[in-house]
PDB file of N, CA and C in Angstrom:
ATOM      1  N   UNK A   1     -24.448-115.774 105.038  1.00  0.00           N
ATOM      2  CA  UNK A   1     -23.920-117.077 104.680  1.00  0.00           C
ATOM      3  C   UNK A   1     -22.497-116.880 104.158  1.00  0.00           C
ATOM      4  N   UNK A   2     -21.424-117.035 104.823  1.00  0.00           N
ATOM      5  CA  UNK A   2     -20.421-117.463 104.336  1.00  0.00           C
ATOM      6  C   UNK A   2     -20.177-118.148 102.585  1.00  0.00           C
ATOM      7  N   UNK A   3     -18.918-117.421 102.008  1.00  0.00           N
ATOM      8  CA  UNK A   3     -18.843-118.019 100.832  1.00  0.00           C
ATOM      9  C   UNK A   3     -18.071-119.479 100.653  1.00  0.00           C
ATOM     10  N   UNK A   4     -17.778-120.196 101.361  1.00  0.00           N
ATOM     11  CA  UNK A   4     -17.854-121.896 101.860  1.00  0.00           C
ATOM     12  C   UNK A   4     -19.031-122.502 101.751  1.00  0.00           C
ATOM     13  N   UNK A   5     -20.022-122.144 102.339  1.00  0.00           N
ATOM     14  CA  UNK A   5     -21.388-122.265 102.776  1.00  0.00           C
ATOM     15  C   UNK A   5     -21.789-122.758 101.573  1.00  0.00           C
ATOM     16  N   UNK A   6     -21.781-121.458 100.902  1.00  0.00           N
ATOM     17  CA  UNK A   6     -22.289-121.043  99.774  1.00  0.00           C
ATOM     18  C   UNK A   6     -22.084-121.500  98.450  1.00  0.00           C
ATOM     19  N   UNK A   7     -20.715-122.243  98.604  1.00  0.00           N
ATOM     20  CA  UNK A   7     -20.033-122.627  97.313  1.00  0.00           C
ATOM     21  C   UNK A   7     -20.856-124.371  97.287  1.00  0.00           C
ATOM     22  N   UNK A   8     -21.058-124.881  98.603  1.00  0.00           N
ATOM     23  CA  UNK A   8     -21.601-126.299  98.969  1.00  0.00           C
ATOM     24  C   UNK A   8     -22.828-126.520  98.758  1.00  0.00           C
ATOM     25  N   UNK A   9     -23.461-125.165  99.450  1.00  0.00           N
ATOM     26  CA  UNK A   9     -24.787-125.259  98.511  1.00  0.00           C
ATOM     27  C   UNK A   9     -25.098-125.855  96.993  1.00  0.00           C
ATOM     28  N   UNK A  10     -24.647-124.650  96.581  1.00  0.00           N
ATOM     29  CA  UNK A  10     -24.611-124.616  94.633  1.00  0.00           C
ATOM     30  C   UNK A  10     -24.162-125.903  94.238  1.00  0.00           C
ATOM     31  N   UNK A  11     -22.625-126.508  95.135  1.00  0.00           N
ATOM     32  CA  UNK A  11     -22.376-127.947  94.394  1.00  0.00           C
ATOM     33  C   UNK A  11     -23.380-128.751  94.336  1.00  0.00           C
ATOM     34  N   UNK A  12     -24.373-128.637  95.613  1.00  0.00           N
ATOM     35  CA  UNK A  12     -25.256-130.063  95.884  1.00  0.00           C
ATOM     36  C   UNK A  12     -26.258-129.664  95.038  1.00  0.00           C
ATOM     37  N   UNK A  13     -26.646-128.716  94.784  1.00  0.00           N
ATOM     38  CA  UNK A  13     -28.216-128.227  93.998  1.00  0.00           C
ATOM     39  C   UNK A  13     -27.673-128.213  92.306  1.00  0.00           C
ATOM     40  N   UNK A  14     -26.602-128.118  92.055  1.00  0.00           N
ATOM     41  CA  UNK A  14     -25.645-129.099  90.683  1.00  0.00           C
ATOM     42  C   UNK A  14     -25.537-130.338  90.662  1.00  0.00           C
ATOM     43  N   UNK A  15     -25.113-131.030  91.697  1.00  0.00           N
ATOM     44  CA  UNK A  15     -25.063-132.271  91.639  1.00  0.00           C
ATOM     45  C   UNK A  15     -26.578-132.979  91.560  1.00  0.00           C
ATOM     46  N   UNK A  16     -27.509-132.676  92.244  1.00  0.00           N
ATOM     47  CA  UNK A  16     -28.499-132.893  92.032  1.00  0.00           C
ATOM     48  C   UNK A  16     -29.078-132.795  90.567  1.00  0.00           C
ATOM     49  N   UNK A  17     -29.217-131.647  89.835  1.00  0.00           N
ATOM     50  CA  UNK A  17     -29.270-131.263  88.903  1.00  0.00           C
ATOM     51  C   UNK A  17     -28.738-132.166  87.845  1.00  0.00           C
ATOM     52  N   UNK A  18     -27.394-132.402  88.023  1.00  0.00           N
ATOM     53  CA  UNK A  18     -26.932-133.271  86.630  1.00  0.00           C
ATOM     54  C   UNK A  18     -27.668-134.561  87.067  1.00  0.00           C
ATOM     55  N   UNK A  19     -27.791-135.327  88.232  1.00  0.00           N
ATOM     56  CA  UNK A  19     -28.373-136.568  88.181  1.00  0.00           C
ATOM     57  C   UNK A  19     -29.391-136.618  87.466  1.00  0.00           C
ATOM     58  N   UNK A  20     -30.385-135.681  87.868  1.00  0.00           N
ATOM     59  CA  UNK A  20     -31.765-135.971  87.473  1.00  0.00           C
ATOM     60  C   UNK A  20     -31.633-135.404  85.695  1.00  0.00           C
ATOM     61  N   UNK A  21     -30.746-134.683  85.024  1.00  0.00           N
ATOM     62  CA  UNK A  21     -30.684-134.404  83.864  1.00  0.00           C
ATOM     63  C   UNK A  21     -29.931-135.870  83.140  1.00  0.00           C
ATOM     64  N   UNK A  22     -29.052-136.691  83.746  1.00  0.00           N
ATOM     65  CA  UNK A  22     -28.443-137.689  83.397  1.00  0.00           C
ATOM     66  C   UNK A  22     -29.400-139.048  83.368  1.00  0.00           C
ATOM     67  N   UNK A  23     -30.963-138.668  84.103  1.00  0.00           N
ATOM     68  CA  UNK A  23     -31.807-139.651  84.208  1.00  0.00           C
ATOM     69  C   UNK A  23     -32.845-139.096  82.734  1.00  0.00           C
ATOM     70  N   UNK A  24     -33.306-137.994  82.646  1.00  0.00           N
ATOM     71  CA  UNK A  24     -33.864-137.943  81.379  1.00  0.00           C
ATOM     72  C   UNK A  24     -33.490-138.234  80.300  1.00  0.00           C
ATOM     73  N   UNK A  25     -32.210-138.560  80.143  1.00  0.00           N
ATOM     74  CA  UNK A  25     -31.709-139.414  78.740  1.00  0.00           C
ATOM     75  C   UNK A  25     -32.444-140.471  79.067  1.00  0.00           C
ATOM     76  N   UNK A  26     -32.454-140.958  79.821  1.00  0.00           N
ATOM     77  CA  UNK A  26     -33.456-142.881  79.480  1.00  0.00           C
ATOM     78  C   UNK A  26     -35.397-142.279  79.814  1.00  0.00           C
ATOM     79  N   UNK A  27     -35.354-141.487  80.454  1.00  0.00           N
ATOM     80  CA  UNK A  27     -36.811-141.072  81.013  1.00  0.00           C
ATOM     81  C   UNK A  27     -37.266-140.410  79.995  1.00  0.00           C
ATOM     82  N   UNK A  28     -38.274-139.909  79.607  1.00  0.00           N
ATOM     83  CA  UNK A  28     -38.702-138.375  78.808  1.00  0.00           C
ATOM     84  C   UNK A  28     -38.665-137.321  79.831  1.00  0.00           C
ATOM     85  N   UNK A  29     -37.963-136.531  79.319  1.00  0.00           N
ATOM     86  CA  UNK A  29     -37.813-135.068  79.320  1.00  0.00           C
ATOM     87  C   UNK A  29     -36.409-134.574  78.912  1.00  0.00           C
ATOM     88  N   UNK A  30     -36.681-133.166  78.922  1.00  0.00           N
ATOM     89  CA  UNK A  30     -35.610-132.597  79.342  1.00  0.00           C
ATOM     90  C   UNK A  30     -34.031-132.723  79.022  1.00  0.00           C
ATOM     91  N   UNK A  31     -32.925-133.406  78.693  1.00  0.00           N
ATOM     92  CA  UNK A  31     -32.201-134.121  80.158  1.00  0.00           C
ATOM     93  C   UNK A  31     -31.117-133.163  79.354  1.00  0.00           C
ATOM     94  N   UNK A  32     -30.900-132.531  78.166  1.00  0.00           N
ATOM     95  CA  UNK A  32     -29.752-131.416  78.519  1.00  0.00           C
ATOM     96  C   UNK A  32     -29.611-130.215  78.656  1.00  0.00           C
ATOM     97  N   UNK A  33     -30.859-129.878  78.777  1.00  0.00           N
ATOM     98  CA  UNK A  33     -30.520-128.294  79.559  1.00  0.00           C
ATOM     99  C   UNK A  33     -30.450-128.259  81.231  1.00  0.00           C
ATOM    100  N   UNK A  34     -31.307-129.978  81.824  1.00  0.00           N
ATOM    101  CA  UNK A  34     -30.630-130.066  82.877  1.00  0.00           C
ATOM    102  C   UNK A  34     -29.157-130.579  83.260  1.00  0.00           C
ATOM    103  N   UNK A  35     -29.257-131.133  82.051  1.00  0.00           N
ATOM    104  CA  UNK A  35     -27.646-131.882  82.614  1.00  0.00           C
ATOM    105  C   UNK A  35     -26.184-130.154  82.499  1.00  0.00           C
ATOM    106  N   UNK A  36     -26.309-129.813  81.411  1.00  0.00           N
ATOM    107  CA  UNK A  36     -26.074-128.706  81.597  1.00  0.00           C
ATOM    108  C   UNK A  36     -26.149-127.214  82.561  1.00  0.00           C
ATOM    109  N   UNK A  37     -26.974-127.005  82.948  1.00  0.00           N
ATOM    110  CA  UNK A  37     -27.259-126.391  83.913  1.00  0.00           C
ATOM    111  C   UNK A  37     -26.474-127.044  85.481  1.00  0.00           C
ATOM    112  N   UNK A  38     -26.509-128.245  85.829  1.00  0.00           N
ATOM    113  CA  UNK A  38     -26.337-128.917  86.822  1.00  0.00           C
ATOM    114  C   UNK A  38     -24.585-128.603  86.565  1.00  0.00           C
ATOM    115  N   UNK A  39     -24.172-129.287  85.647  1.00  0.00           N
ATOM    116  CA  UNK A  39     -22.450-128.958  85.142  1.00  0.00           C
ATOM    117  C   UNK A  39     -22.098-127.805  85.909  1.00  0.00           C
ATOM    118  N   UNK A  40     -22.880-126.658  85.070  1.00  0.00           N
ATOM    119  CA  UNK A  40     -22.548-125.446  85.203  1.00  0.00           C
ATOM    120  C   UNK A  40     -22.154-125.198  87.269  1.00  0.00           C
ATOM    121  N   UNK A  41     -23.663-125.169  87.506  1.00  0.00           N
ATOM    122  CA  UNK A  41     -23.413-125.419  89.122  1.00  0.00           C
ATOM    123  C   UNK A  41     -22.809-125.529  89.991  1.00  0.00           C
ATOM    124  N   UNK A  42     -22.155-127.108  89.456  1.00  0.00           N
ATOM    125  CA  UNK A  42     -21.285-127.819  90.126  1.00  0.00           C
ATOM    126  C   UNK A  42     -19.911-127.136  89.777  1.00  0.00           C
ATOM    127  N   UNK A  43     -19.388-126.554  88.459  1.00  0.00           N
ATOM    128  CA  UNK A  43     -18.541-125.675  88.519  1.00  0.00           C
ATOM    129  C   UNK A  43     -18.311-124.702  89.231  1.00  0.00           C
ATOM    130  N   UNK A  44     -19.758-123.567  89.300  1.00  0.00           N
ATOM    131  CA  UNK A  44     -19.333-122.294  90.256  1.00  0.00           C
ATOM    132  C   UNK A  44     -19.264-123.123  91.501  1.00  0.00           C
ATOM    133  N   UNK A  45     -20.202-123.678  92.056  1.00  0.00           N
ATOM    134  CA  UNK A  45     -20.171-124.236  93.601  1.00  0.00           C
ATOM    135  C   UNK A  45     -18.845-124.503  94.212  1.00  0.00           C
ATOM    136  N   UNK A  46     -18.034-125.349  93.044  1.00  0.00           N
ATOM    137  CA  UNK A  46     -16.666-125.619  93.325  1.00  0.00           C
ATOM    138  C   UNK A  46     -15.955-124.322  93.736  1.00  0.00           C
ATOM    139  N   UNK A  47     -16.058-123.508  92.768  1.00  0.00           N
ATOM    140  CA  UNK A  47     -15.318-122.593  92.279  1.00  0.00           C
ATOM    141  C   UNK A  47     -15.099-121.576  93.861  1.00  0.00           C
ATOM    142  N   UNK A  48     -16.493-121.753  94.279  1.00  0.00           N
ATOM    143  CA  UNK A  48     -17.103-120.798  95.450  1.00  0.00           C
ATOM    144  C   UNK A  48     -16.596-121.221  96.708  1.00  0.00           C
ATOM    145  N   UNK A  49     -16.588-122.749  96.852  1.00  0.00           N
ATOM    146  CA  UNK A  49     -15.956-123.271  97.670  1.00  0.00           C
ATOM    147  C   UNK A  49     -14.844-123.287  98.025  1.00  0.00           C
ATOM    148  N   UNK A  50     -13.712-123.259  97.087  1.00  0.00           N
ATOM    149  CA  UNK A  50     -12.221-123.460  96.913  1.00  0.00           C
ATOM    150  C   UNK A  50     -11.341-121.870  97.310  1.00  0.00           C
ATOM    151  N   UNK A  51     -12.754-120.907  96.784  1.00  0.00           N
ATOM    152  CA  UNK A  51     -12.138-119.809  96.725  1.00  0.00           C
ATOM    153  C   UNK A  51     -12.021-119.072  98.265  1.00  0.00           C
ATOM    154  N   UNK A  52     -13.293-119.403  98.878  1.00  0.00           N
ATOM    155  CA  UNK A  52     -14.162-119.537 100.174  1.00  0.00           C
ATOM    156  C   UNK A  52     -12.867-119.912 101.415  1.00  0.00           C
ATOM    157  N   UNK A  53     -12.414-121.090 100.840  1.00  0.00           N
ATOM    158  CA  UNK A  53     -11.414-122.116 101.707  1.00  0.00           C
ATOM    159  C   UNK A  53     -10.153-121.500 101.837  1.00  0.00           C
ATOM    160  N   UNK A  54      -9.804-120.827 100.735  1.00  0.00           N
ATOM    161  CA  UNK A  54      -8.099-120.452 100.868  1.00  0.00           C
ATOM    162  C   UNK A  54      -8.520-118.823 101.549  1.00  0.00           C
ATOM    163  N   UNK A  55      -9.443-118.403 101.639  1.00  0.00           N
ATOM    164  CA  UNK A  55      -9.391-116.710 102.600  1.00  0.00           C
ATOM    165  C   UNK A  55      -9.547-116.830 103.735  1.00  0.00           C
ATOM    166  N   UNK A  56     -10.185-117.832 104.191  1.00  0.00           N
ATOM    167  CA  UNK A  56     -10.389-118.134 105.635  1.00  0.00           C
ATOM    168  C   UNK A  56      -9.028-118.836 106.531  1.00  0.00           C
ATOM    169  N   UNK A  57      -8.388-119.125 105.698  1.00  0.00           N
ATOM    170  CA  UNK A  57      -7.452-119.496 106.306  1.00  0.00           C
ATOM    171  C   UNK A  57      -6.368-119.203 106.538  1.00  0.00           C
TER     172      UNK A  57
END
């Protein structure tokens, strides 16, 4: 898997992540070690992506 691939992955499985952590504030559970975790994610994912984008080219 390519590190592009790879960085898109992680964003969406973050982005996902903070939603459903941004829904346990009104729901029970959880909601900031997911919302946190999801953050985090969506940071490397970016991070993976951007970095991914400028070698390939």
């Amino acid at each position: 898997m390519s590190q592009p691939r790879a960085g898109i992955l992680v964003l969406s499985i973050g982005a996902a992540l903070t939603v459903v952590g941004a829904a346990m504030y009104v729901l029970p559970g959880p909601g900031l070690p997911f919302l946190t975790l999801g953050l985090t994610a969506v940071a490397i994912g970016a991070a993976l992506w951007l970095t991914g984008r400028r070698k390939s080219r």
